[in-house]
Structures are given as structure tokens and as C-alpha cells.
Protein backbone atom coordinates (compact mmCIF):
# COMPACT_ATOMS: atom_id res chain seq x y z
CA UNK A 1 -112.96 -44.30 109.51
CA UNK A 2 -110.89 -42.42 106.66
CA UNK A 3 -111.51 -42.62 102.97
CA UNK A 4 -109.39 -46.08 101.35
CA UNK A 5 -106.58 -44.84 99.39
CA UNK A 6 -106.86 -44.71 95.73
CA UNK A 7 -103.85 -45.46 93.57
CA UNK A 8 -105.13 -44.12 90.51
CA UNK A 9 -106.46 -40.73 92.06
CA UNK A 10 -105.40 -37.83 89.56
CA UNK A 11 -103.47 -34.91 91.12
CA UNK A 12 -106.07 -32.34 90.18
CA UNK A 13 -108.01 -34.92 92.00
CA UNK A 14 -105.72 -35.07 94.87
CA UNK A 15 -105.33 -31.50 95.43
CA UNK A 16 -109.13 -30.62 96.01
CA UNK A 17 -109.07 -32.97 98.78
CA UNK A 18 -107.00 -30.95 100.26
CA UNK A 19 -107.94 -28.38 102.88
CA UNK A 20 -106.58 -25.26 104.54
CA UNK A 21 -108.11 -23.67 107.68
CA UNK A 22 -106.35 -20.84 109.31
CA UNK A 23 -102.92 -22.52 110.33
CA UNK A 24 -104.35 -26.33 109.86
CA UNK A 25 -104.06 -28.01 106.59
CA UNK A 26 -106.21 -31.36 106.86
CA UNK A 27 -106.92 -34.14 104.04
CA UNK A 28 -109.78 -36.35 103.04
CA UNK A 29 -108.02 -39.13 101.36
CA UNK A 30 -106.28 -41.95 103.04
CA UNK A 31 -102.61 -42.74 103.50
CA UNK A 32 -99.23 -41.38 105.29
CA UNK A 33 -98.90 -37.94 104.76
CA UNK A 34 -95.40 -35.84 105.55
CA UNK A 35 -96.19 -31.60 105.19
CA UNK A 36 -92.56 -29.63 104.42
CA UNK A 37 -92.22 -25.83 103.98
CA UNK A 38 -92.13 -25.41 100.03
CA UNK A 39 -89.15 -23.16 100.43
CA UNK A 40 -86.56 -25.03 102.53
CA UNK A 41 -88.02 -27.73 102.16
CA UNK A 42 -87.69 -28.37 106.28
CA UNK A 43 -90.85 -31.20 107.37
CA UNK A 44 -92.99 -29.83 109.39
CA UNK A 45 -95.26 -32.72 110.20
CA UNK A 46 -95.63 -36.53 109.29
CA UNK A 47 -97.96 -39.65 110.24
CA UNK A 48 -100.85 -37.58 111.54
CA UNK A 49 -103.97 -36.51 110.32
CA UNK A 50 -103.59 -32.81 110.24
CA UNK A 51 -100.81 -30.70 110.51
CA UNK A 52 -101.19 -26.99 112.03
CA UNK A 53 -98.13 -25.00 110.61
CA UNK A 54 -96.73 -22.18 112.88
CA UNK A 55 -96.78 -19.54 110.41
CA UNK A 56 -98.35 -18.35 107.08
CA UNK A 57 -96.27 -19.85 104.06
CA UNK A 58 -96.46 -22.34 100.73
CA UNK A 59 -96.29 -26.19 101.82
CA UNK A 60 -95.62 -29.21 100.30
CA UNK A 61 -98.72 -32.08 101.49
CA UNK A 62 -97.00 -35.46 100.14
CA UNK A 63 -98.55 -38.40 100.20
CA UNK A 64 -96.25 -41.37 100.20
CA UNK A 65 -98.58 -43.95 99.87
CA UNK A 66 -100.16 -43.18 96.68
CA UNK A 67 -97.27 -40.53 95.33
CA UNK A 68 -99.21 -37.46 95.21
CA UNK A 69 -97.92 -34.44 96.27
CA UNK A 70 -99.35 -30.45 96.24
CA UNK A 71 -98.63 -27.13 96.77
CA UNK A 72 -100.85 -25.54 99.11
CA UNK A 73 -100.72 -21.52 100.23
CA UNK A 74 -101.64 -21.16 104.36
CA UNK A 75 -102.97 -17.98 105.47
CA UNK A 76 -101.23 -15.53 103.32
CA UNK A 77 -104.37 -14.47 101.34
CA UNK A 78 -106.82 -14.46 104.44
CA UNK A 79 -109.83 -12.72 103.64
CA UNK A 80 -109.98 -11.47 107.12
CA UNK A 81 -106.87 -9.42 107.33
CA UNK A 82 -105.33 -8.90 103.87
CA UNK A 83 -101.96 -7.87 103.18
CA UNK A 84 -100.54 -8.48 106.37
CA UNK A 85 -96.81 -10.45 106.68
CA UNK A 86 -95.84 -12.52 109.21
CA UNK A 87 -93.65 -10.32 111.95
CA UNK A 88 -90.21 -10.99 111.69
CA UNK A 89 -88.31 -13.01 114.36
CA UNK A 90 -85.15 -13.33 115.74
CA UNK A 91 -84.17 -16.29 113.96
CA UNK A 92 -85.27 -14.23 110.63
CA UNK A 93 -83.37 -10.84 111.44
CA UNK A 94 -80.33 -13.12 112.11
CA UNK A 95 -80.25 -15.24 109.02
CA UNK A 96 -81.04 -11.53 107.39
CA UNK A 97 -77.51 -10.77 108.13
CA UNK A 98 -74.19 -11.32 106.11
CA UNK A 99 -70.59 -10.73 106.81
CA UNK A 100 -68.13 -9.90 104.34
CA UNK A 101 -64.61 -9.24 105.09
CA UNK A 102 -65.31 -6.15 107.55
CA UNK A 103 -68.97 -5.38 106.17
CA UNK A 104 -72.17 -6.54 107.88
CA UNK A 105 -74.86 -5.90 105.87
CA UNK A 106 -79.08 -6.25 106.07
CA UNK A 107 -81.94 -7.24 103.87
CA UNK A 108 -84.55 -6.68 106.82
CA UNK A 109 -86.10 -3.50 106.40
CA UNK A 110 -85.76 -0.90 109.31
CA UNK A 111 -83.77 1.01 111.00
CA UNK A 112 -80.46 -0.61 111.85
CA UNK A 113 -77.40 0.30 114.79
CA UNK A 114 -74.07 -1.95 115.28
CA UNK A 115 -72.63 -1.72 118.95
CA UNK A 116 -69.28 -2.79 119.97
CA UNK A 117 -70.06 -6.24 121.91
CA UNK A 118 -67.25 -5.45 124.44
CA UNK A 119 -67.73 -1.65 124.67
CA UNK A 120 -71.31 -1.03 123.36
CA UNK A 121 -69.87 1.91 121.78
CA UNK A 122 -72.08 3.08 118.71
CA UNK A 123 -70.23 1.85 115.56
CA UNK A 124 -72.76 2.88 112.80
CA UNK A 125 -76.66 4.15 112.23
CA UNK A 126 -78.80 3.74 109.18
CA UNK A 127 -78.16 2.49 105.64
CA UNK A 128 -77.92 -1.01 104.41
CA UNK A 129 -74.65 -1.75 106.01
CA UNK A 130 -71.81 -1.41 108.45
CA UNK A 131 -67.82 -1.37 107.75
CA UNK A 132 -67.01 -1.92 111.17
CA UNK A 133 -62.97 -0.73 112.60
CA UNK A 134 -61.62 -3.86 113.54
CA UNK A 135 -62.62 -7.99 114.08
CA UNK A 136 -64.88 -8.47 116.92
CA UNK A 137 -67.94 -9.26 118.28
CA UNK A 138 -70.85 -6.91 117.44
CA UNK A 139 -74.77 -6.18 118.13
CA UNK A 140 -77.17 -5.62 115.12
CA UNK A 141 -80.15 -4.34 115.74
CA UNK A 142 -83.31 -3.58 114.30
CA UNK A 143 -84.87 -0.70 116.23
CA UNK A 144 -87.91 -0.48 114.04
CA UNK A 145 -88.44 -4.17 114.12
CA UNK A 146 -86.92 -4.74 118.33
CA UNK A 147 -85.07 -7.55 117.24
CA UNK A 148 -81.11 -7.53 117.72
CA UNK A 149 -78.64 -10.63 116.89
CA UNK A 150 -74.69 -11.10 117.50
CA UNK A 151 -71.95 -12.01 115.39
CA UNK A 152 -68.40 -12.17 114.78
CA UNK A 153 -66.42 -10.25 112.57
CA UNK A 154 -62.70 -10.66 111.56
CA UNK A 155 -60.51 -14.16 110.46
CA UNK A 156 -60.17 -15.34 113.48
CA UNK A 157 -60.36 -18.35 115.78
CA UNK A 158 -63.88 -17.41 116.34
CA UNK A 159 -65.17 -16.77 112.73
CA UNK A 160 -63.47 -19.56 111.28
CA UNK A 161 -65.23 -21.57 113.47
CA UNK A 162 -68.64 -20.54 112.05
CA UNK A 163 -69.56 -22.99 108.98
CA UNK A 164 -71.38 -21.75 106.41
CA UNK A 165 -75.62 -21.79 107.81
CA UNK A 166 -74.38 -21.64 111.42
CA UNK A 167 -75.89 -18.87 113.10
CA UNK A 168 -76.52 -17.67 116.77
CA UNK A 169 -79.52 -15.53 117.97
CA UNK A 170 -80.12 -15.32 121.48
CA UNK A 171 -79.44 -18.66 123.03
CA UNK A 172 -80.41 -20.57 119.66
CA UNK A 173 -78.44 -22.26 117.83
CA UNK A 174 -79.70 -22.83 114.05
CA UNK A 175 -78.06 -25.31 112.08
CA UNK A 176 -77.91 -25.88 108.10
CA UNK A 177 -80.33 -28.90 106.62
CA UNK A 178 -77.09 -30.39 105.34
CA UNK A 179 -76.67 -33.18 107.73
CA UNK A 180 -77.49 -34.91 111.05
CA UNK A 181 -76.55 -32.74 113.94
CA UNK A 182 -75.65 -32.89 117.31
CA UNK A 183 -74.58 -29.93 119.67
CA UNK A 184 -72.35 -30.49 123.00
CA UNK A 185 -70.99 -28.82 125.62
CA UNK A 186 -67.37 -27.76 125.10
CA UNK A 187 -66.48 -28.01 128.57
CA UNK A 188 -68.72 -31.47 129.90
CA UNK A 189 -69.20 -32.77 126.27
CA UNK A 190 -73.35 -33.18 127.74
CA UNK A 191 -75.17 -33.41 124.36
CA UNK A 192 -77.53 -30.97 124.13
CA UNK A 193 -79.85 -31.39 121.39
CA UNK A 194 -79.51 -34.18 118.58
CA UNK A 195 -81.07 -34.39 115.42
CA UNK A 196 -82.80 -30.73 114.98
CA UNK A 197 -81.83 -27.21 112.82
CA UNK A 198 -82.33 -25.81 116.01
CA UNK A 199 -80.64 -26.00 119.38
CA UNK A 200 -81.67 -23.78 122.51
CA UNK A 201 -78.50 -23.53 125.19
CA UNK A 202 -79.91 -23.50 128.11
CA UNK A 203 -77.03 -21.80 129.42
CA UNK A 204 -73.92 -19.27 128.21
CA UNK A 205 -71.16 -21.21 127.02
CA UNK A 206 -69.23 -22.72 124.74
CA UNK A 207 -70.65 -25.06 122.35
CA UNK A 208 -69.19 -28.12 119.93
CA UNK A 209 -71.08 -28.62 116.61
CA UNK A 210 -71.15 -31.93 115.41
CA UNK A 211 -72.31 -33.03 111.84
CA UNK A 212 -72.32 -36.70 112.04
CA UNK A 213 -73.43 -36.92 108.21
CA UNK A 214 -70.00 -35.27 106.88
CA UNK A 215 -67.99 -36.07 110.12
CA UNK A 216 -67.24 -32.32 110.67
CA UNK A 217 -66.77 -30.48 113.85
CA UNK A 218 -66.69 -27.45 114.97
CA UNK A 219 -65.60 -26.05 118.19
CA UNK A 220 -65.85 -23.02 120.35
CA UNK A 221 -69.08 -21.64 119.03
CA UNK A 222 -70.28 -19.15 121.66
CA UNK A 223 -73.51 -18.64 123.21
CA UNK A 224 -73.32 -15.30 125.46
CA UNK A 225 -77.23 -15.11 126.05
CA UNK A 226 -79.18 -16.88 128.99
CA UNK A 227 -82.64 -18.50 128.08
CA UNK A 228 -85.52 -16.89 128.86
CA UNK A 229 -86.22 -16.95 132.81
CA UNK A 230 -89.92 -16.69 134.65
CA UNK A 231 -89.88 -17.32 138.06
CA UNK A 232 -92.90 -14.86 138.99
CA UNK A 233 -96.83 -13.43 137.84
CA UNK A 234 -98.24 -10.51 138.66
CA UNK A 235 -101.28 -12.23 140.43
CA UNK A 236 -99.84 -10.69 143.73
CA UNK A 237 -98.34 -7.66 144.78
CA UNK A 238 -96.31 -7.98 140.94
CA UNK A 239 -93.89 -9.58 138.79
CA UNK A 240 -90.74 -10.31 140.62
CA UNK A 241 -88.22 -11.31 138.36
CA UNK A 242 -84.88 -11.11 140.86
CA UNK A 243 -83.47 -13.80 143.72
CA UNK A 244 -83.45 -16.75 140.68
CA UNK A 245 -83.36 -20.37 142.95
CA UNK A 246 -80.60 -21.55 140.51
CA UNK A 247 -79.33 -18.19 140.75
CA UNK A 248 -78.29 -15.84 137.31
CA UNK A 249 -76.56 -17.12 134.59
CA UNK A 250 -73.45 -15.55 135.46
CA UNK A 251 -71.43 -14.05 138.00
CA UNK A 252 -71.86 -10.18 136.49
CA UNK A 253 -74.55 -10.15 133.46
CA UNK A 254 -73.33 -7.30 131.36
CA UNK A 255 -77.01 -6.67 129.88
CA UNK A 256 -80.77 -7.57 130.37
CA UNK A 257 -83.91 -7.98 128.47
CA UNK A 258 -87.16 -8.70 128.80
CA UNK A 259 -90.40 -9.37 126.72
CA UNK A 260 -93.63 -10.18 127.59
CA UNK A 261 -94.80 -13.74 128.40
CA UNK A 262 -95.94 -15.23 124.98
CA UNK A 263 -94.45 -12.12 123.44
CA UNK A 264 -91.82 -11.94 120.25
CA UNK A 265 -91.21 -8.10 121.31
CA UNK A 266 -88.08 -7.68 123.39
CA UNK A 267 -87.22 -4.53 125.34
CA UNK A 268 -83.82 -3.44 126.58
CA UNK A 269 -82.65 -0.83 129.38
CA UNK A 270 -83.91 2.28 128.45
CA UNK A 271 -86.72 1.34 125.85
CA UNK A 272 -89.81 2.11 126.42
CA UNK A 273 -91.91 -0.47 128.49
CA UNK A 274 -95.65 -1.46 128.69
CA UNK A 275 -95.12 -0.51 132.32
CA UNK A 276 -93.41 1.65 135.17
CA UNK A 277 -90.97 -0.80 136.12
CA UNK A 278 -89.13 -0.72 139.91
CA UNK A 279 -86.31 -2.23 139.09
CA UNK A 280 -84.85 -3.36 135.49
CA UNK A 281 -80.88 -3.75 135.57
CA UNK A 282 -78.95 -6.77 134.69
CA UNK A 283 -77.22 -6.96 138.28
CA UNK A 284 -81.03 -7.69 139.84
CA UNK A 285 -83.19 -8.27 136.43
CA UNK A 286 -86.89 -7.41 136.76
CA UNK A 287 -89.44 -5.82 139.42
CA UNK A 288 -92.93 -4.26 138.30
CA UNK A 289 -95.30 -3.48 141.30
CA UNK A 290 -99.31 -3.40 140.57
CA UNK A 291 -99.72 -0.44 142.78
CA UNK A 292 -97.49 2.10 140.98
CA UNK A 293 -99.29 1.31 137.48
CA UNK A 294 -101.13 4.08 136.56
CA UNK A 295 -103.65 1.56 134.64
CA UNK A 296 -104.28 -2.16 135.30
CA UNK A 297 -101.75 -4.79 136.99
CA UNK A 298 -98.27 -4.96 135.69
CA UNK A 299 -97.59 -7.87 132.65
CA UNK A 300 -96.26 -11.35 133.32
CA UNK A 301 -92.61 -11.01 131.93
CA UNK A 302 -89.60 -13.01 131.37
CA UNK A 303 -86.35 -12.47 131.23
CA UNK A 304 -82.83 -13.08 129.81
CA UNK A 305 -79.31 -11.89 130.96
CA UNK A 306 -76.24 -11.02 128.66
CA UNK A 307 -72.93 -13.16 130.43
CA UNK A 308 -69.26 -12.61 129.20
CA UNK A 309 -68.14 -15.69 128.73
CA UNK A 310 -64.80 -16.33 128.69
């Protein structure tokens, strides 16, 4: 049974009816609520009766049927563990990075390298930013954090294509709040996702950006990593990540990586691993067998390949 709305309920009134437990902010009072992150103002839930938020933050609780709206801070003054941050993702360390002219530069703290896309030659180590030698695609990464992203440099067919808020991290696509998006194929035109800021590819490719709210397009925006692939568990001999039914990606995966199932940390060839791996290449991908670890069964992984697409 829920509480019948009051239209004349005060907002001090309205806000202690609000509650916050862990990740779940809940409400006492009647009516159609919508929760958006204070910040971007993205909505993050709407029509239900609670709404569990993915990650410590400010939020907006509105209530549209009486016009009440609060402020409300989730989990970043938990008694429990204080003065902890949210770890940073890879849609965070991408939209940390700008481009200008022939400078990519960081606000992410850490310890930062730029590779040569085509060559991964090292191109610069350290500081706050990178004048790189010529346009191109390059690798950022964030050894202290594990997280690396991809992006163009240079004026270009490819950067031009790139409207402002348009970024690519992996296989996701994230996507301005300016507009109603869609995403396509460039080469079947399938629609891919509709609607959302972000898009997972669930292959390589090229990619069309649509914003039906403007009428813009945008064409040719590249996707070069696989999604995240788990054909095995270690419940057996181990984790066999290799002989794919759909087969890989690509016809000769330049690169690999892998993180553990349920994971944000990602490791590449020659990082250190939370086991003795058999095989871990990006011509074969993954094998860990239980009887070489020195402690314990080997962890359920997944894995990604890096594809040239042309």
C-alpha cells in the first residue's frame, strides 16, 4: 500500500522521506519518481519504487507528481570505508582525454604511455601530455590505473568524423546527451543500438552515427576492439579461452587482453597475471591449466582481441 501523495508536502518535508542505503535510494511518499545523476544530469531510473545506482555520486530524486525534487549524496561518505573513490573505468580514462592539434593530454592521475596504434612504438612516458610526430591512431594508457583507450590524432577523414562528445573505448561507443541516437553498421546499415549514450559493437568495424534530433551523421567511426569473449570456466582441467565456435573477430588479431570475469582490471601480454598462464597470444587468446598453479584453480577469464580493420 504506499503513502497517498500530498500536494502541499514542504521540501524539507519531502527530503526526509527520502532514504539512502548503500547503492539503493528508496522513498516513503507516493507518486512517479524519475532519479538522474546531479552532474550530467543522465536518468538513471523512473516509475519504480527504488532505484539502486551503480556507483557512489549526488542524485537528483524528482517527483513529478507533486513537484518535489532533492539532492541526495549515495555512498560517498560511508561510515564503513571512508575516503575511498570510486575506481576509474574505461569509459572515465577515455572521456579524461583531450586532443588538441598534435597534443593529447590527461586529467586522470597516473602514470601515462602513448604507443603508435600501427607500430606500437613508444611515443612518450610520464607528464601530463603527449605531442605526438604525426596524425594517427594512438594508445593511451594508464599503467597505474590498467586502463588504456584509442584515439585519433591529425585533420583528417577520421578525426573530422569525431563530433564533439563522441568517444571510443574498447568496443563502446559513448554518445553526447544532445540528442536521440542511433548507431549502424557502415557496411549492412543493421542498427545497432537506438536511443542510449552508450553503444557496445559487438564486433570491429565501421560504424554510422546518427543523431535523429539535429539530423546529423557521421560516418566511418571505427571500432578496432572485439567484445569481451567467455567461452570456458575453470571447473575442469582450466580456462580454455581458444577454438571460439563463431571463430575470432578477425582474420589476424594484432593484440589481446584479458580481465577477470566480473573484473574492471585488464591485463595485456606481458603484465603481470593472477596466474601462470599456458598460452596468452592474440593468434590463440587464452589457456590457464589448474595443475600448473602453484595455489588454487586458475580464474574464470574473458577475453577481447585487437583487429585491424580496414
Amino acid at each position: 500500500m504506499g503513502n497517498p501523495i500530498e500536494d502541499n508536502l514542504s521540501l524539507e518535508d519531502f527530503a526526509v522521506t527520502i532514504s539512502v542505503d548503500d547503492l539503493t535510494i528508496s522513498w516513503s511518499v507516493g507518486g512517479w519518481y524519475q532519479v538522474q545523476n546531479a552532474e550530467t544530469l543522465h536518468e538513471v531510473c523512473n516509475g519504480v519504487p527504488e532505484c539502486v545506482v551503480e556507483e557512489p555520486g549526488t542524485y537528483l530524486v524528482i517527483n513529478h507528481s507533486i513537484g518535489r525534487r532533492v539532492e541526495v549524496s549515495v555512498g560517498q561518505d560511508s561510515p564503513t570505508d571512508p575516503g575511498t573513490e570510486t575506481p576509474p573505468t574505461e569509459s572515465s580514462f577515455s572521456s579524461s582525454l583531450t586532443v588538441n592539434d598534435n597534443t593529447i593530454s590527461w586529467s586522470m592521475a597516473g602514470w601515462h604511455q602513448v604507443l603508435d596504434a600501427t607500430t606500437y612504438s613508444h611515443v612518450c612516458g610520464g607528464g601530463s601530455s603527449c605531442t605526438v610526430p604525426e596524425e594517427g591512431r594512438y594508445i593511451v594508457i594508464n599503467h597505474d590505473a590498467d586502463l588504456r583507450a584509442e584515439l585519433y590524432v591529425g585533420s583528417g577523414t577520421d578525426a573530422s568524423n569525431y563530433p564533439d562528445g563522441v568517444t571510443v573505448s574498447g568496443n563502446v561507443i559513448s554518445l553526447p546527451d544532445d540528442g536521440w541516437y542511433q548507431v549502424q553498421s557502415s557496411t549492412s546499415y543493421e542498427s545497432i543500438c537506438e536511443g542510449t549514450i552508450t553503444c557496445q559493437a559487438d564486433q570491429p568495424g565501421r560504424y554510422t552515427i546518427i543523431n535523429h534530433t539535429s539530423g546529423e551523421r557521421f560516418e566511418d567511426i571505427a571500432v578496432y576492439w572485439s567484445k569481451w569473449l567467455d567461452r570456458d570456466n575453470p571447473s575442469g582441467a582450466g580456462d580454455w579461452e581458444i577454438g571460439f565456435e563463431e571463430g575470432l573477430p578477425c582474420a589476424d588479431p594484432m593484440d589481446i587482453q584479458a580481465r577477470v570475469l566480473g573484473q574492471n582490471q585488464i591485463y595485456s601480454i606481458g603484465d603481470s597475471m593472477p596466474n601462470l598462464l599456458t598460452t596468452f597470444q592474440a593468434a590463440h587468446g587464452l589457456v590457464c591449466e589448474n595443475e600448473k598453479q602453484t595455489f588454487g584453480n586458475c580464474e574464470d577469464y574473458e577475453i577481447r582481441f585487437y583487429c585491424p580493420y580496414q
